[in-house]
Protein backbone atom coordinates (compact mmCIF):
# COMPACT_ATOMS: atom_id res chain seq x y z
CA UNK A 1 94.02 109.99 72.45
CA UNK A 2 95.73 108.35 75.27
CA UNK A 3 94.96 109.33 79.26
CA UNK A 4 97.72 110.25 81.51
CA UNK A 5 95.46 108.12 81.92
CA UNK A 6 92.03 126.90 101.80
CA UNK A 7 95.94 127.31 101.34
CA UNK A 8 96.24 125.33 105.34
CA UNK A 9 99.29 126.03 107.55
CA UNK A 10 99.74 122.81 109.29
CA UNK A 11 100.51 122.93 112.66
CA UNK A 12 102.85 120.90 114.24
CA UNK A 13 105.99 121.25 110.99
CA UNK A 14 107.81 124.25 110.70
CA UNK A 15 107.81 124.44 106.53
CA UNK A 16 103.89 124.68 106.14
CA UNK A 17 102.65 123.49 103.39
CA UNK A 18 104.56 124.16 99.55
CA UNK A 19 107.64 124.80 101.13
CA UNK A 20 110.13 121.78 101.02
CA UNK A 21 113.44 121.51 102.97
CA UNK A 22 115.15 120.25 99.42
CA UNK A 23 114.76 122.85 96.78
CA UNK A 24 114.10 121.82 93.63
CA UNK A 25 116.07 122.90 90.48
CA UNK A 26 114.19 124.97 89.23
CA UNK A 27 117.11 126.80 86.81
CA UNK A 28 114.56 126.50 83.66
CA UNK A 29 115.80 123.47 82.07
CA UNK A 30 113.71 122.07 79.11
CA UNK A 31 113.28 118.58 79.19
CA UNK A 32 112.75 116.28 82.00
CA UNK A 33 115.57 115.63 84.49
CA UNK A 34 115.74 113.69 87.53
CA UNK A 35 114.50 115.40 90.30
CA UNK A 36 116.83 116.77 93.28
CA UNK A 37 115.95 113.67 95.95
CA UNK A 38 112.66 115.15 98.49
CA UNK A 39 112.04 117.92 96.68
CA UNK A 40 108.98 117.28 95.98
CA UNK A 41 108.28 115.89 99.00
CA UNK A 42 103.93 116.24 98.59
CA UNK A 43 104.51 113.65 95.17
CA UNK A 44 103.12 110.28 96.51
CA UNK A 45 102.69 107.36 94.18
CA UNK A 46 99.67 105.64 93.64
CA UNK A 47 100.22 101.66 93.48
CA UNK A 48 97.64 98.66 94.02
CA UNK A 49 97.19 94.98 94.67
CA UNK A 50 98.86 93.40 91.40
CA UNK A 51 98.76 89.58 92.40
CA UNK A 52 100.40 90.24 95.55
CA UNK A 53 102.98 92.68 94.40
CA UNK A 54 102.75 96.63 94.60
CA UNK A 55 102.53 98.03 91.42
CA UNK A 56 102.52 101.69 90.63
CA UNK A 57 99.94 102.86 88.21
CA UNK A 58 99.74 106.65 88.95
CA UNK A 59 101.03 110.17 90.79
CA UNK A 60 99.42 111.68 93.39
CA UNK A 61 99.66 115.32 95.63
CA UNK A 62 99.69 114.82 99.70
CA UNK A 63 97.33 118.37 100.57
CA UNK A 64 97.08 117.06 104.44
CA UNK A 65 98.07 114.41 106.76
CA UNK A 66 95.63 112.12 105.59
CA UNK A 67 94.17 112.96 102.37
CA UNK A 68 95.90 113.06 98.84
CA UNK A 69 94.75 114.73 95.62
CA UNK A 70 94.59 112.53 92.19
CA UNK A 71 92.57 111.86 89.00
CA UNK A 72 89.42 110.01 88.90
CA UNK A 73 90.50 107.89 85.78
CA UNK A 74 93.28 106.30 87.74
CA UNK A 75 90.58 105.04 90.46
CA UNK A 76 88.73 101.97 89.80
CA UNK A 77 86.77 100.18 92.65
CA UNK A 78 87.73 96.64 92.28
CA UNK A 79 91.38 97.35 93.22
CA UNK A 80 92.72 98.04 96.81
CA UNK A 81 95.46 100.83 96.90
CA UNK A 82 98.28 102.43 99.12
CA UNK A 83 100.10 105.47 98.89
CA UNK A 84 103.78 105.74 98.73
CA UNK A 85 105.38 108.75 100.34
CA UNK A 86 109.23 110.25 100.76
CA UNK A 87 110.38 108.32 97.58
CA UNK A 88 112.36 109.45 95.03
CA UNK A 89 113.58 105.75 93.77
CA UNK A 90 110.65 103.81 93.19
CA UNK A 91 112.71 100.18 92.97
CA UNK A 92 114.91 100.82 96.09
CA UNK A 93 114.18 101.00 99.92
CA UNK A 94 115.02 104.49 101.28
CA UNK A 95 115.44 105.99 104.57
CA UNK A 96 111.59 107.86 105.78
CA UNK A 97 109.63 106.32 103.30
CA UNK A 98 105.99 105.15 104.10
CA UNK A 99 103.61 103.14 102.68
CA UNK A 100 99.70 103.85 103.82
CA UNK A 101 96.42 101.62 103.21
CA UNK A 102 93.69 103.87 101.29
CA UNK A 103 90.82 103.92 103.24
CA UNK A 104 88.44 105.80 100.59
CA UNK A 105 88.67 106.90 97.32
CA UNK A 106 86.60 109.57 96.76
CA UNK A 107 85.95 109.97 93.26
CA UNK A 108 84.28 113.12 91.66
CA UNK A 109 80.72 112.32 91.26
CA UNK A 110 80.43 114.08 87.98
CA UNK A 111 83.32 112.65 86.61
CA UNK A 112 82.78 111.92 83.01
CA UNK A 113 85.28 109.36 81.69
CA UNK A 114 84.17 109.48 77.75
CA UNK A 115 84.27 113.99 77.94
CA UNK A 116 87.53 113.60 80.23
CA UNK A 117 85.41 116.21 82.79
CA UNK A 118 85.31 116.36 86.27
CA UNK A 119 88.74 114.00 86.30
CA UNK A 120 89.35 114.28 90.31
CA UNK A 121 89.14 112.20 93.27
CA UNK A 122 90.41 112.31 96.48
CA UNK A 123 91.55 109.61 98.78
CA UNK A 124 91.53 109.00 102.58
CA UNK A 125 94.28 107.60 104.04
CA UNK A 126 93.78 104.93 106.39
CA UNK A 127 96.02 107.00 109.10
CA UNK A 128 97.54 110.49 109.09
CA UNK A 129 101.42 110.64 107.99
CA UNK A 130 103.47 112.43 109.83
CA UNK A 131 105.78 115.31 108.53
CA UNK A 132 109.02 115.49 108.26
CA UNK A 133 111.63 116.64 105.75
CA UNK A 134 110.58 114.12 102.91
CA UNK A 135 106.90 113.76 103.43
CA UNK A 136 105.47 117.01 103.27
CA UNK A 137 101.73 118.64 101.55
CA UNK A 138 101.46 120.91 98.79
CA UNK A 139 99.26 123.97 99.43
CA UNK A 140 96.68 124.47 97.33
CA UNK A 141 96.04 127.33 94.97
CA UNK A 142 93.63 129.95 95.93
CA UNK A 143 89.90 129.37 94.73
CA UNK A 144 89.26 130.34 90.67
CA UNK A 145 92.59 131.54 90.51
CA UNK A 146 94.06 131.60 87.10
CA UNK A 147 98.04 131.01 85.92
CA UNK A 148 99.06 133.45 82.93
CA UNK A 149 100.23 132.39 79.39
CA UNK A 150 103.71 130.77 79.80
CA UNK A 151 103.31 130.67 83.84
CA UNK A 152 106.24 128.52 84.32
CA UNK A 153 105.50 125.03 86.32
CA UNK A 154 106.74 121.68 86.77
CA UNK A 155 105.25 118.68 86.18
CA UNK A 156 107.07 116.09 88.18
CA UNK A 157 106.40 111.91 88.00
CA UNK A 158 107.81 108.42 87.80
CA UNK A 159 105.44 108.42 84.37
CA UNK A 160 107.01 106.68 80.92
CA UNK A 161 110.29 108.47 79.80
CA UNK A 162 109.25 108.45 76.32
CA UNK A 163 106.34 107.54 74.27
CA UNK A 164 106.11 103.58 75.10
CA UNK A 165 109.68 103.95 76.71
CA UNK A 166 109.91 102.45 80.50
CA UNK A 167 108.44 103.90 83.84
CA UNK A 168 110.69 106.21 85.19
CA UNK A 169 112.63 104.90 88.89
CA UNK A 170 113.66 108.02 90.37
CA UNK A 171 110.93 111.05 90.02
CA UNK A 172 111.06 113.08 87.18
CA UNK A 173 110.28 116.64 86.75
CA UNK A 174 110.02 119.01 83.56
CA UNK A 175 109.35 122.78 82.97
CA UNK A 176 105.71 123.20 81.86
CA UNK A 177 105.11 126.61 80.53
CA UNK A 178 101.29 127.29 81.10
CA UNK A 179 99.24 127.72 77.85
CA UNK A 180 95.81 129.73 78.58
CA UNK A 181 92.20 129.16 77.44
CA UNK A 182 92.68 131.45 74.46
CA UNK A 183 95.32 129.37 72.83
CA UNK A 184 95.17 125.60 74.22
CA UNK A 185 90.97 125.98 72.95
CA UNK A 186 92.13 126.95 69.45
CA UNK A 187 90.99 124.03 66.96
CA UNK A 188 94.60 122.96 65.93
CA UNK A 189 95.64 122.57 69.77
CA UNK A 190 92.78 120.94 71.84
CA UNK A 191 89.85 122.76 70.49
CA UNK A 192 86.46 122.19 72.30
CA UNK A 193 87.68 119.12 74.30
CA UNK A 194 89.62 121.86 76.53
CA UNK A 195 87.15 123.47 79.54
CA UNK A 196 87.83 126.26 81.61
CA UNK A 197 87.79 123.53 84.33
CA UNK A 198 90.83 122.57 82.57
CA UNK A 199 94.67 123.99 82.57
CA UNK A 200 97.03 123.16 80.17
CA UNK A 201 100.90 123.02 80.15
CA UNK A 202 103.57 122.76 77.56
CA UNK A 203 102.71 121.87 74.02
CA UNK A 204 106.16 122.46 72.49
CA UNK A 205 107.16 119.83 71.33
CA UNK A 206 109.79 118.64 73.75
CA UNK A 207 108.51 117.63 76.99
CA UNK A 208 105.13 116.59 78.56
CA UNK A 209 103.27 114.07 80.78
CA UNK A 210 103.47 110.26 79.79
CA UNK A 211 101.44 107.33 80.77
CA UNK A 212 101.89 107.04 84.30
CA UNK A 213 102.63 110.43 85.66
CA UNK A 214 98.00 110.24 85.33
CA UNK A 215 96.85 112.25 88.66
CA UNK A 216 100.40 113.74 90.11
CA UNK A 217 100.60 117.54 90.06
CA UNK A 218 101.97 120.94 87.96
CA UNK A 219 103.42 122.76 90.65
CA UNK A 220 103.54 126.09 90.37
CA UNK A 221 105.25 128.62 92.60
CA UNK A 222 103.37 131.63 94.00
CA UNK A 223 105.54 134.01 96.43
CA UNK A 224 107.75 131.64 98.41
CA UNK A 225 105.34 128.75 98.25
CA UNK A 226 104.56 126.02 96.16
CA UNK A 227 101.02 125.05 95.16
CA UNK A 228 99.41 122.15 93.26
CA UNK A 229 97.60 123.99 90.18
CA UNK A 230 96.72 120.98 87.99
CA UNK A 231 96.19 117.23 88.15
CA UNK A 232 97.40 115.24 84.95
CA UNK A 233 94.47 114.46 83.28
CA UNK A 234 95.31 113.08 79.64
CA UNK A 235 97.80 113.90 76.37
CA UNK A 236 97.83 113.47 72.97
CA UNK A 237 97.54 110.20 71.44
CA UNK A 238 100.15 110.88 68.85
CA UNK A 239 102.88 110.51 71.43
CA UNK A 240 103.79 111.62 75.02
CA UNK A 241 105.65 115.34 72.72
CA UNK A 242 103.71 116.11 70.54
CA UNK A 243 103.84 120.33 69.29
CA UNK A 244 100.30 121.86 70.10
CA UNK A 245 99.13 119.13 72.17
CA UNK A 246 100.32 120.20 75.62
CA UNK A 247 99.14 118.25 78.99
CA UNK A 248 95.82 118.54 80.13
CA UNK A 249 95.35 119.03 84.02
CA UNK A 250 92.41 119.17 85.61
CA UNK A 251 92.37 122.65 87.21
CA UNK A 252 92.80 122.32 90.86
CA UNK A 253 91.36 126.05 91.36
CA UNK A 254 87.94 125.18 90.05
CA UNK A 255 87.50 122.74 93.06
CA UNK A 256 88.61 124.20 95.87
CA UNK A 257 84.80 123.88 96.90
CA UNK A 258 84.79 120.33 96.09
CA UNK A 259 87.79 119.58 97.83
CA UNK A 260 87.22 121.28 100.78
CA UNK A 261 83.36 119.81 101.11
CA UNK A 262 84.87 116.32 101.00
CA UNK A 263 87.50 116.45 103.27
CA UNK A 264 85.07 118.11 106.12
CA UNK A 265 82.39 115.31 105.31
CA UNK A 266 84.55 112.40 105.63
């Protein structure tokens, strides 16, 4: 096996959070497809310090002016990070984009890197970013809330293309059909490595997470909003599509707690 490895009205920005000023196409395509430029406008990218040069290494969910959602297997405390935000081309300058310093990583403190449990963090950035039509936060689900079988989402990333293919430049999105406890816990999909803590997402066959989308978000649409429901946590070792082995995301509704603890505290 391989890792991918309060809903808050924001004052002061007329969408709110989930609601972008680029729709996305969302016509039910199946496969990944380039992304309509902005529309996801809360997907930052996580880079760090590679001997002087930015280098991405995973995805990331703006949730407030100053604090971004990701997975606590793409966090490791020797290297020093920034964010990315308003991108949709990771190799080329574009108008509104920002870079930000991360001030803190705060990385779940029962995260369990050998289980895959508890894969969360949040970071702090070192100022607030301010909205605007491409930079923009996610809301986030509602606590313990649960996403039926075939729940259709999008998983969206500048992860691998195909299974040791090349990072992706411009963001990436594919439909992920929600699979539910019942069926992703079954011994020929995940089996017992799958935890209610857990959400899982596609599994046929076609189209999934890859190395690099690691801690960027399935968005899900509730009413006219769009929430963050999972964090890519880790696939199947077999390959990036493989049938029964659909992405596992850490499930964003079993933290809401968590989240919300950390962000007061700090």
């Amino acid at each position: 096996m391989f890792k991918l490895l309060f809903v808050v009205l924001f004052a002061g920005y007329a969408h709110g959070c989930g609601k972008p000023a680029y729709l996305p196409n969302v016509s039910r395509v199946v496969g990944g497809e380039d992304a309509t430029p902005h529309s996801w406008p809360w997907q930052v990218s996580l880079q760090y310090d590679k001997s002087g040069v930015w280098a991405h290494t995973c995805g990331g969910t703006l949730i407030d002016s100053n604090w971004v959602l990701t997975a606590a297997h793409c966090i490791s405390s020797s290297r020093t990070y920034r964010v990315l935000l308003g991108k949709q081309n990771l190799v080329e300058e574009e108008a509104g984009q920002v870079a930000v310093a991360v001030e803190k990583a705060i990385v779940h403190e029962k995260w369990n890197s050998f289980l895959v449990v508890n894969d969360i963090a949040l970071l702090k950035l070192a100022e607030h970013v301010s909205f605007s039509d491409t930079i923009q936060p996610s809301c986030l689900p509602a606590d313990g809330s649960l996403l039926a079988q075939d729940y259709p989402c999008y998983v969206t990333g500048w992860g691998r293309l195909w299974t040791n293919g090349p990072i992706a430049d411009d963001l990436q999105q594919g439909l992920l059909p929600v699979v539910d406890h019942a069926t992703c816990s079954k011994w020929d999909w995940w089996g017992s490595m799958v935890k209610t803590t857990m959400v899982c997402a596609g599994g046929d066959g076609k189209i999934s997470g890859c190395n690099g989308d690691s801690g960027g978000p399935l968005n899900c649409e509730s009413g006219n909003t769009w929430e963050v429901h999972g964090i890519v946590s880790f696939g199947s070792g077999l390959g990036c599509n493989t049938a029964k082995k659909p992405t596992v995301f850490t499930r964003v509704s079993a933290y809401i707690d968590w989240i919300s603890e950390k962000m007061n505290s700090n």
